[in-house]
Protein backbone atom coordinates (compact mmCIF):
# COMPACT_ATOMS: atom_id res chain seq x y z
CA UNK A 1 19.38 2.92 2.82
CA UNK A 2 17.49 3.25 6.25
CA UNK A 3 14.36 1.74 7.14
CA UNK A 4 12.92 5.09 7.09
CA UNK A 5 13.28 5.32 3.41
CA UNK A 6 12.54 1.63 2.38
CA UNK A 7 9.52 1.66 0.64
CA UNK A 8 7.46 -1.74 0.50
CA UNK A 9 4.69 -3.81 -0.36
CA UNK A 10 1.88 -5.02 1.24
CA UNK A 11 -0.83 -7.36 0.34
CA UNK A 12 -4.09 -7.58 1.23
CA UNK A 13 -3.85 -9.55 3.52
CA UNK A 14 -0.87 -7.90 5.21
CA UNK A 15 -3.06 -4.67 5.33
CA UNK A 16 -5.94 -6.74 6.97
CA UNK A 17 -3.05 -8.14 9.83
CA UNK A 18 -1.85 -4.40 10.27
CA UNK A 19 -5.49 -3.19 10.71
CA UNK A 20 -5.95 -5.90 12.92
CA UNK A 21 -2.75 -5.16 15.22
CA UNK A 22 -3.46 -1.54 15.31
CA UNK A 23 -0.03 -1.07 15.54
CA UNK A 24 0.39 0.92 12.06
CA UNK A 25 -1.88 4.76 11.97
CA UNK A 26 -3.04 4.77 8.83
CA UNK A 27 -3.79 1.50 8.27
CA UNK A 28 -7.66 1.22 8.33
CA UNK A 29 -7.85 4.36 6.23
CA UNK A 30 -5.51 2.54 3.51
CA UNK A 31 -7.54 -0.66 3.91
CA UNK A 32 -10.70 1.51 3.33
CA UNK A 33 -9.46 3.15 -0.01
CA UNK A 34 -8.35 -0.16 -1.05
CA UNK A 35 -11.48 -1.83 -0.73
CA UNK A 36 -13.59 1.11 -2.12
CA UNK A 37 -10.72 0.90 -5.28
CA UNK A 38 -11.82 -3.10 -5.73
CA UNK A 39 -15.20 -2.86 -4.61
CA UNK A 40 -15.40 -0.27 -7.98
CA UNK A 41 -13.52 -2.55 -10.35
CA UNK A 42 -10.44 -0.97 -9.82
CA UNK A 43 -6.96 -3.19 -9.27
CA UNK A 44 -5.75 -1.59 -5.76
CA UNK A 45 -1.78 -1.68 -4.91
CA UNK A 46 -0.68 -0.98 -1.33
CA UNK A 47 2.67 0.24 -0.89
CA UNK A 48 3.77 1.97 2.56
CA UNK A 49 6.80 3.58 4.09
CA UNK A 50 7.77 4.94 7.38
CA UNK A 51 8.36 8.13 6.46
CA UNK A 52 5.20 8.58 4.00
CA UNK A 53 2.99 6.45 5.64
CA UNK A 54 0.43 4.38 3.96
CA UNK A 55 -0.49 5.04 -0.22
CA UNK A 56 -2.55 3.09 -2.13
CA UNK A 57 -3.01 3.36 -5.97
CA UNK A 58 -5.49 1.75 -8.55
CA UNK A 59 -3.70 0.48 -11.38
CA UNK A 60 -6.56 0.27 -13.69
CA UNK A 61 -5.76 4.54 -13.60
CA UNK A 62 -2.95 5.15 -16.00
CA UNK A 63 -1.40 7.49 -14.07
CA UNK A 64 -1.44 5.77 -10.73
CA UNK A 65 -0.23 2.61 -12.87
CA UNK A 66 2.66 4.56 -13.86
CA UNK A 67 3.68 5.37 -10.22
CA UNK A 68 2.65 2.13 -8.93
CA UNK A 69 4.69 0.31 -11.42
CA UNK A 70 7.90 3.08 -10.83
CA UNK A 71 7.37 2.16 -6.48
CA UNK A 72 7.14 -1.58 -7.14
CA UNK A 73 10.32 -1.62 -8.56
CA UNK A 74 11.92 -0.07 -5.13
CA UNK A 75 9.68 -2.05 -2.74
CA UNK A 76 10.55 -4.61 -1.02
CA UNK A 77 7.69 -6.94 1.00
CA UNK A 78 6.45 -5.97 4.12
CA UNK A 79 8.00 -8.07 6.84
CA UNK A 80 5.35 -9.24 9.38
């Protein structure tokens, strides 16, 4: 699989590093929506690829959970 398929994983504080950096577009937008998602109770997941960019999901959502829980299962964590 190339890189530009891999899918992975960040954590919070790996977003927070990336925005940061400024290395990765997209990045302060995702770190926006995944504050606003815990900020409202929610339980945020960050997942980004090169291809697709940035997506986060709240998991408290039942659909989001459902295609949070199908891209953690191909994501691998983000390598800083």
């Amino acid at each position: 699989m190339s890189n530009h398929k891999q899918l992975y994983f960040l954590t919070e504080d790996v977003l927070w590093r990336l925005v940061g950096q400024g290395t990765h577009p997209g990045a302060q937008q995702a770190d926006d929506r995944f504050r606003a998602i815990k900020a409202a109770g929610g339980a945020p997941q960050c997942f980004y690829s090169e291809f697709n960019g940035f997506s986060v999901l709240d998991e408290n959502d039942p659909e989001q959970m459902r295609r949070s829980i199908s891209m953690e299962q191909r994501a691998k964590p983000f390598p800083i």
